[in-house]
Protein backbone atom coordinates (compact mmCIF):
# COMPACT_ATOMS: atom_id res chain seq x y z
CA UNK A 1 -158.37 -107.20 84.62
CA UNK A 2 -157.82 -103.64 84.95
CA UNK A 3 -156.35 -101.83 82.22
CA UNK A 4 -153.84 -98.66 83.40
CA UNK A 5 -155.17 -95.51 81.66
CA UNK A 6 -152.63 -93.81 80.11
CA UNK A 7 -151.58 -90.11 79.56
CA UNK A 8 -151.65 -88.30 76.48
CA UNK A 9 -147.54 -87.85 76.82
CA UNK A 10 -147.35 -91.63 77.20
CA UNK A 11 -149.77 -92.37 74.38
CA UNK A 12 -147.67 -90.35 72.12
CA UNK A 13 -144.53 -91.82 72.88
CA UNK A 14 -145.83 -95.25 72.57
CA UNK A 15 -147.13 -94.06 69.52
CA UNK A 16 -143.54 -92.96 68.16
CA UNK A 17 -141.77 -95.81 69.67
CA UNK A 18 -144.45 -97.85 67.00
CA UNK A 19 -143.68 -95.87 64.16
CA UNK A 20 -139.72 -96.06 64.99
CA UNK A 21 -140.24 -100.24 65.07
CA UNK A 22 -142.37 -99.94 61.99
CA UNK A 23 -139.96 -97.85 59.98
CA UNK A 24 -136.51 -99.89 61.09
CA UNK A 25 -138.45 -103.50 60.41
CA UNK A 26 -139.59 -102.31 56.64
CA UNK A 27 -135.62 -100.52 55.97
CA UNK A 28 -134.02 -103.80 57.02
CA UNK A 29 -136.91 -105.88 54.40
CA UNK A 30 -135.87 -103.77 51.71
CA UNK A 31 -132.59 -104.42 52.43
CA UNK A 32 -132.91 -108.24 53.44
CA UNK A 33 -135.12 -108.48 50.05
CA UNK A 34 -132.47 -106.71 48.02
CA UNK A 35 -129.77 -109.31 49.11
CA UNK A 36 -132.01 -112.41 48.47
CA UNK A 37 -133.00 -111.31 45.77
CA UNK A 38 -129.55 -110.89 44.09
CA UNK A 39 -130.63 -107.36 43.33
CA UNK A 40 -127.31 -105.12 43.01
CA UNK A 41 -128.22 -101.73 44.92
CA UNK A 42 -126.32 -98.99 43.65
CA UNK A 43 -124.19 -97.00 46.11
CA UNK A 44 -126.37 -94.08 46.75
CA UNK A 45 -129.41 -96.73 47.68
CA UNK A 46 -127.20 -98.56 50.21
CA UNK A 47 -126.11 -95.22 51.82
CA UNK A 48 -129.53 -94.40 51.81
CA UNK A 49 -130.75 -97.65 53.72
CA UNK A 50 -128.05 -96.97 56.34
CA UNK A 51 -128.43 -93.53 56.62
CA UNK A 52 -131.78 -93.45 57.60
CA UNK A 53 -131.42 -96.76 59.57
CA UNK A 54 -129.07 -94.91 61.99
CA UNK A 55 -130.90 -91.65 62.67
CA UNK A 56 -134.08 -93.61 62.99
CA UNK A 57 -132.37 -95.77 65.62
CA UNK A 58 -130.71 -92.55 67.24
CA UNK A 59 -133.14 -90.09 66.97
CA UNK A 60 -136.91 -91.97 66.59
CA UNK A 61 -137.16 -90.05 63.41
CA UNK A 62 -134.93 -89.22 59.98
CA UNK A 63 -136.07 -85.96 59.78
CA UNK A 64 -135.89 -82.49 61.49
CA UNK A 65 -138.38 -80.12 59.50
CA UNK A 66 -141.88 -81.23 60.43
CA UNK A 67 -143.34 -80.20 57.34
CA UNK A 68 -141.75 -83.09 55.62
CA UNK A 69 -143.75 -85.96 57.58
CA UNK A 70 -146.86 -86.47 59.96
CA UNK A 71 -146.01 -85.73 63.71
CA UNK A 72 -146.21 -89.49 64.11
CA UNK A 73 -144.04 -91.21 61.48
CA UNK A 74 -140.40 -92.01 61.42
CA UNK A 75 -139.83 -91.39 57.89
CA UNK A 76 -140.46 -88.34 55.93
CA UNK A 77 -142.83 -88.66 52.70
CA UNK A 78 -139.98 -88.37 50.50
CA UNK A 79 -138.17 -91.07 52.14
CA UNK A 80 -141.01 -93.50 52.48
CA UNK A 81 -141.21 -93.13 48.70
CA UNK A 82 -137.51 -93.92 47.95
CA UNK A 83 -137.77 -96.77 50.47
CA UNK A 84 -140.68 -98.45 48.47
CA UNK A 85 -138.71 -97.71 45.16
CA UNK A 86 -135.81 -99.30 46.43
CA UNK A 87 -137.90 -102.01 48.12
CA UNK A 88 -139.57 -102.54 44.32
CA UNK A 89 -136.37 -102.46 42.84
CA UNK A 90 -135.40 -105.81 45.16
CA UNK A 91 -138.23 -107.43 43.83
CA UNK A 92 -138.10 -106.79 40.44
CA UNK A 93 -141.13 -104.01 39.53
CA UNK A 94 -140.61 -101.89 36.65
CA UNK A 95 -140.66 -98.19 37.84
CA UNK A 96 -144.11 -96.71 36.72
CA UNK A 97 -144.53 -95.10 33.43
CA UNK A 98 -144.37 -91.17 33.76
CA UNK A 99 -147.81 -89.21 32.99
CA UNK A 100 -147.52 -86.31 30.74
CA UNK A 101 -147.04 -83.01 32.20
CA UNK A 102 -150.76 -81.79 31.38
CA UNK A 103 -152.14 -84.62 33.23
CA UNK A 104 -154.34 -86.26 30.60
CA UNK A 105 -151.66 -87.78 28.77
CA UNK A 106 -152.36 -86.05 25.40
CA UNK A 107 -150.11 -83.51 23.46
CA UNK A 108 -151.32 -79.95 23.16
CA UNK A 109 -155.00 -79.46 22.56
CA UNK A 110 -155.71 -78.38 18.59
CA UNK A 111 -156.64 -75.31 18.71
């Protein structure tokens, strides 16, 4: 069986067209998990969902700037975050404690 050897233009839009499927199936599990779960999303969240459902679906990606996401993801780092928040928030995880702002989570050193 002979396997067609593709171009690097071709690779790279197969490559896009994965990250486009990958990005639309985990959206519509957060949002599938959300509703099963019983989980009210607030306004904002469900905006969010469709939002970035349509300009993934539109445009293969929901963001312009590339310096806001690899060349070969759908979603930019900042949404990918939200989307696992909100996909948490379906299944009932606690948001994470915050760490301290010196990193080490003590108060000022005694001098």
């Amino acid at each position: 069986m002979k396997t067609k050897i593709r171009s690097p233009k071709e690779r790279i839009e197969q490559q896009r067209e994965q990250a486009k499927r990958v990005a639309l199936k985990a959206l519509r599990r957060a949002r599938k998990a959300a509703e099963e779960s019983g989980e009210k999303l607030s306004e904002w969240e469900g905006e969010f969902l469709g939002s970035v459902e349509g300009r993934v679906e539109k445009y293969g990606r929901a963001f312009h700037d590339p310096e806001k996401g690899a060349p070969g993801t759908s979603l930019s780092i900042r949404q990918s975050v939200k989307l696992k928040e909100i996909a948490g928030k379906a299944k009932g995880r606690k948001k994470p404690l915050l760490r301290s702002k010196n990193g080490f989570g003590r108060g000022r050193a005694a001098i």
